[in-house]
PDB file of N, CA and C in Angstrom:
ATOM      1  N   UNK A   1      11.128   3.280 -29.096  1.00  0.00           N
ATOM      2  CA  UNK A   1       9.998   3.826 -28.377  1.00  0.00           C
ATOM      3  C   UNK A   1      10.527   4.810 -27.324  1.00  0.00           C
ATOM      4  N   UNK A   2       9.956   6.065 -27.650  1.00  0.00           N
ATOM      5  CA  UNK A   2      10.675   6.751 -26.651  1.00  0.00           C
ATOM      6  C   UNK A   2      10.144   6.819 -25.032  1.00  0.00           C
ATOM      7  N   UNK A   3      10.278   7.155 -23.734  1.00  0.00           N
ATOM      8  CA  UNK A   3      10.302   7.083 -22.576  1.00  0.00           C
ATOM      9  C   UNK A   3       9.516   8.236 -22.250  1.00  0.00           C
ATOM     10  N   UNK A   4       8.392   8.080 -21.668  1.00  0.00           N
ATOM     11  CA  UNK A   4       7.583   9.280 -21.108  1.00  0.00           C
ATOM     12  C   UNK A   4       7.949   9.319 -19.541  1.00  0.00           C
ATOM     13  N   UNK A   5       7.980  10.153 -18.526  1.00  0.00           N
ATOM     14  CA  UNK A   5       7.623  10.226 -17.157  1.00  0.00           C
ATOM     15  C   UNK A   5       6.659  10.788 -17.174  1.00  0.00           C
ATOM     16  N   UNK A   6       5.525  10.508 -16.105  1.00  0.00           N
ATOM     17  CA  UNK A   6       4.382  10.745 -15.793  1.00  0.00           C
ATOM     18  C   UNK A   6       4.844  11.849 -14.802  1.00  0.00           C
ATOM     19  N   UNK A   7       4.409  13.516 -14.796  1.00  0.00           N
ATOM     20  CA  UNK A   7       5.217  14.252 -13.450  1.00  0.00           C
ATOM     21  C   UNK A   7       2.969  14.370 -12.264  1.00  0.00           C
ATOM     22  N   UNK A   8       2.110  13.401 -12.982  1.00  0.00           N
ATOM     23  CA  UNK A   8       1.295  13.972 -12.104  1.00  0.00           C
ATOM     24  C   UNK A   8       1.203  13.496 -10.741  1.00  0.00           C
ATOM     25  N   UNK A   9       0.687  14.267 -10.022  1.00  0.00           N
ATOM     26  CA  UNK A   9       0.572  14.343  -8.806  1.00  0.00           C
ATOM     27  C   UNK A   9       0.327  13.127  -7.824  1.00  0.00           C
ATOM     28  N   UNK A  10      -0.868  12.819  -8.533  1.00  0.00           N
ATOM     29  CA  UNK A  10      -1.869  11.468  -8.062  1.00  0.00           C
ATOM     30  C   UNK A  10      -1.151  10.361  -8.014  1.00  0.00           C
ATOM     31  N   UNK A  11      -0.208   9.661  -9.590  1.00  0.00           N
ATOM     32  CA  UNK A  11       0.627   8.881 -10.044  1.00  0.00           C
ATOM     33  C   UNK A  11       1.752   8.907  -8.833  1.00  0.00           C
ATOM     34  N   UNK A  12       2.331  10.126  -8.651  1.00  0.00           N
ATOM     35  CA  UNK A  12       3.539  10.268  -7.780  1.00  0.00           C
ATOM     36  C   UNK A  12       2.966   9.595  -6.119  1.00  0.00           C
ATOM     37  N   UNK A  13       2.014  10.333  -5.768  1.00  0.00           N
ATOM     38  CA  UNK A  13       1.561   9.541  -4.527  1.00  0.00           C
ATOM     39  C   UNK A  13       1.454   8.535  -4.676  1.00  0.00           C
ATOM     40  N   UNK A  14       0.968   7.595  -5.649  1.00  0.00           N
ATOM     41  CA  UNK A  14       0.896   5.941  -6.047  1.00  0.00           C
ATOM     42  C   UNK A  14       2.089   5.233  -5.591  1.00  0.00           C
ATOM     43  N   UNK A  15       2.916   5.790  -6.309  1.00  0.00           N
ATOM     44  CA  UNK A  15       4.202   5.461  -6.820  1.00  0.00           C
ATOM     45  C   UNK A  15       4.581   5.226  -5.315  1.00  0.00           C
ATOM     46  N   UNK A  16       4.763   6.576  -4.300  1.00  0.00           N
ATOM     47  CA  UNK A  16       4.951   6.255  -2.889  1.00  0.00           C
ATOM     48  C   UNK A  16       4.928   5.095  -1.958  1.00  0.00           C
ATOM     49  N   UNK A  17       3.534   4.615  -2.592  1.00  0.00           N
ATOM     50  CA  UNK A  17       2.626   3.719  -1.809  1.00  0.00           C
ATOM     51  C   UNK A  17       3.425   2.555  -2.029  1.00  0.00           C
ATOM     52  N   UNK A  18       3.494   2.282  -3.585  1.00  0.00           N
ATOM     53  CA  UNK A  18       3.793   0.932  -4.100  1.00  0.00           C
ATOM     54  C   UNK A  18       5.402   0.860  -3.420  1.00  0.00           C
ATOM     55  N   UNK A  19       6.083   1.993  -3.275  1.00  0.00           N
ATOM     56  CA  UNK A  19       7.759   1.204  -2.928  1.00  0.00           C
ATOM     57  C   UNK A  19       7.886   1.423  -1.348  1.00  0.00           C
ATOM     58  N   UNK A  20       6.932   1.791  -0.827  1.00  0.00           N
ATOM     59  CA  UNK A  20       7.329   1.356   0.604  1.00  0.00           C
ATOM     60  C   UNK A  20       6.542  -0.235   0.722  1.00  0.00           C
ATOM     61  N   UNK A  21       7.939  -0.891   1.769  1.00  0.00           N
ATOM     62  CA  UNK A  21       7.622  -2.036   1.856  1.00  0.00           C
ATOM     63  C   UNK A  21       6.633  -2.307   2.859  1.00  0.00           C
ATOM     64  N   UNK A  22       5.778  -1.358   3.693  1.00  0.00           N
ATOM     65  CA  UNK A  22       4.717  -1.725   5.020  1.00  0.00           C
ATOM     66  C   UNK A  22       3.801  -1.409   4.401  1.00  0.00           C
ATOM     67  N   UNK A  23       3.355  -1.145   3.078  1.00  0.00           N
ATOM     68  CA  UNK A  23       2.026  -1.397   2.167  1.00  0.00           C
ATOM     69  C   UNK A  23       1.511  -2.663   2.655  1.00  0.00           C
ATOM     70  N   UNK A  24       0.376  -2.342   2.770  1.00  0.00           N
ATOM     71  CA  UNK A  24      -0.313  -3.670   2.695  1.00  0.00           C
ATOM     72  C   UNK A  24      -1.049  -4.598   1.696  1.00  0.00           C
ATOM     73  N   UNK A  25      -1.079  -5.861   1.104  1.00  0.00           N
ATOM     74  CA  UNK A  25      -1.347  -6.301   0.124  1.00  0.00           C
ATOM     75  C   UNK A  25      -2.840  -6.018  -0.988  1.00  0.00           C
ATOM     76  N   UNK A  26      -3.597  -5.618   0.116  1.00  0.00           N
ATOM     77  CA  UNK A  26      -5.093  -5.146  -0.585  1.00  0.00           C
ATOM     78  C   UNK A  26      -4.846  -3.623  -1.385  1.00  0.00           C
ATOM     79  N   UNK A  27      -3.956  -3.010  -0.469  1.00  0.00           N
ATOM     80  CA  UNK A  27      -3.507  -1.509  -0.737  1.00  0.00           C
ATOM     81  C   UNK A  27      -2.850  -1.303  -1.681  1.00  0.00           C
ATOM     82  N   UNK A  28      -2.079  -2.091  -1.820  1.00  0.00           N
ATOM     83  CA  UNK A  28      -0.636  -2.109  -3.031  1.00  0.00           C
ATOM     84  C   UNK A  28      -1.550  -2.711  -4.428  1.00  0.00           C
ATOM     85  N   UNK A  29      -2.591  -3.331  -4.386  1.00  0.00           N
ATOM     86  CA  UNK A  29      -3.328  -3.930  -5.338  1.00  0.00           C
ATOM     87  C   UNK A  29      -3.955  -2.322  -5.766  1.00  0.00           C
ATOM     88  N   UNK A  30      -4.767  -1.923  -5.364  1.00  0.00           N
ATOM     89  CA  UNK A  30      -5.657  -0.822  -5.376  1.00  0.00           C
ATOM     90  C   UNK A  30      -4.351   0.253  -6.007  1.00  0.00           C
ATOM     91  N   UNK A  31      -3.385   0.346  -5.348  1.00  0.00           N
ATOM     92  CA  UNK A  31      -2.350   2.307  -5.673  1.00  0.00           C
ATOM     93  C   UNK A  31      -1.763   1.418  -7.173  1.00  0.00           C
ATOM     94  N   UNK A  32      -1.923   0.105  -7.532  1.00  0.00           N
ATOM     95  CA  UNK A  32      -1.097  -0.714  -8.952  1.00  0.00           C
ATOM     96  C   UNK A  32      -2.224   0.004  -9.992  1.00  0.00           C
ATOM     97  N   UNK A  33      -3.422  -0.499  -9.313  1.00  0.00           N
ATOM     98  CA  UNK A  33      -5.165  -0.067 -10.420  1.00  0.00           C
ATOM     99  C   UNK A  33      -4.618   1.306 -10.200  1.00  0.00           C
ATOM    100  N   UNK A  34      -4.474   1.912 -10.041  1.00  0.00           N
ATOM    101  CA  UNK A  34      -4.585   3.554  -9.960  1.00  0.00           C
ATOM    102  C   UNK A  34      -3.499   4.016 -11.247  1.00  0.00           C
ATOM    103  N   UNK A  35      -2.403   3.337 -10.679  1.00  0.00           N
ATOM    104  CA  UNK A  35      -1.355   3.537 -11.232  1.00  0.00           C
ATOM    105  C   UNK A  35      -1.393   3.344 -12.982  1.00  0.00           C
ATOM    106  N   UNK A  36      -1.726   1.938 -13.005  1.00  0.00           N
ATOM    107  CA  UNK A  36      -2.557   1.546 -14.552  1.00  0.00           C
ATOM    108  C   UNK A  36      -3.224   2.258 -15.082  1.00  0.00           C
ATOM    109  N   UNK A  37      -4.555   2.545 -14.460  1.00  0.00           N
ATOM    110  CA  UNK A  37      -5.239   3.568 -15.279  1.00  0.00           C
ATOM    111  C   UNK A  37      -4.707   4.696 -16.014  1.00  0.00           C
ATOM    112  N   UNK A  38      -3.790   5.752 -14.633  1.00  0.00           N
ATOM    113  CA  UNK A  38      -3.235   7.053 -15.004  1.00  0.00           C
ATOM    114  C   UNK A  38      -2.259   7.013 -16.340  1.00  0.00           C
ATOM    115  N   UNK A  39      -1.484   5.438 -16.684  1.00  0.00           N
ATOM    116  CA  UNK A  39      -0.716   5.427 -17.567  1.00  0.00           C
ATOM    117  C   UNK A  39      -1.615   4.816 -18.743  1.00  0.00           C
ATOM    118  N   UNK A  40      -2.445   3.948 -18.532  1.00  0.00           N
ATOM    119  CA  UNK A  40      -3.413   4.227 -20.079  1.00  0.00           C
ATOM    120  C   UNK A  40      -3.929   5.394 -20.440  1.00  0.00           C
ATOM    121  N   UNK A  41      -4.640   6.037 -19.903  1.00  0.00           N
ATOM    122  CA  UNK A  41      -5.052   7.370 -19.980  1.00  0.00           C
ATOM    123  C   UNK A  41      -3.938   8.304 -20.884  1.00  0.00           C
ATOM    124  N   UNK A  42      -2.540   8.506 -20.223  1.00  0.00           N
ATOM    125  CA  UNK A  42      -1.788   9.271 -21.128  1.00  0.00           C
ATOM    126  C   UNK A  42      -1.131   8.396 -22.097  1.00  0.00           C
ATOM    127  N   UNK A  43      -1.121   6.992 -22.184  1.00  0.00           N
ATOM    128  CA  UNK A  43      -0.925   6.729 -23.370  1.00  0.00           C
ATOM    129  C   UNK A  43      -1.570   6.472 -24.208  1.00  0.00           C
ATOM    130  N   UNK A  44      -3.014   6.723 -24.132  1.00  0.00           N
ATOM    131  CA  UNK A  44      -4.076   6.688 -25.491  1.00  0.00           C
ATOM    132  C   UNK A  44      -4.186   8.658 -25.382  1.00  0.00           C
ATOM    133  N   UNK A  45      -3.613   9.360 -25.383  1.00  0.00           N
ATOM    134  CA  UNK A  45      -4.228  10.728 -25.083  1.00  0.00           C
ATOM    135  C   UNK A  45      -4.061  11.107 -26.550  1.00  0.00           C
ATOM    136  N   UNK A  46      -3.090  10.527 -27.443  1.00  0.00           N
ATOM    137  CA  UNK A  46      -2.833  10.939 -28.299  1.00  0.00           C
ATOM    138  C   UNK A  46      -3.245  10.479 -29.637  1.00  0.00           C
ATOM    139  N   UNK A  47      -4.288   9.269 -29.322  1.00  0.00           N
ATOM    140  CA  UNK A  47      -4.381   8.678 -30.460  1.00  0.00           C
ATOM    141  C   UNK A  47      -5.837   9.097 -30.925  1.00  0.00           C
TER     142      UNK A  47
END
């Protein structure tokens, strides 16, 4: 299976959120949903 990176924008700010450790737990729940979506989205884009 080959390896996609996601380069969008939105995802990348997510991504931010989730590895700093002074996220807060409601927050880090919410930028994970974000995060999920953006990667179902491009992995059904093709089917």
């Amino acid at each position: 299976m080959p390896l996609s990176v996601s380069k969008h924008p939105l995802v990348a700010d997510s991504l931010r959120g989730l590895r700093d450790s002074t996220t807060p737990p409601e927050e880090f729940r919410v930028l994970a949903r974000k995060v999920i979506t953006f990667l179902l989205y491009e992995a059904t884009a093709d089917l």
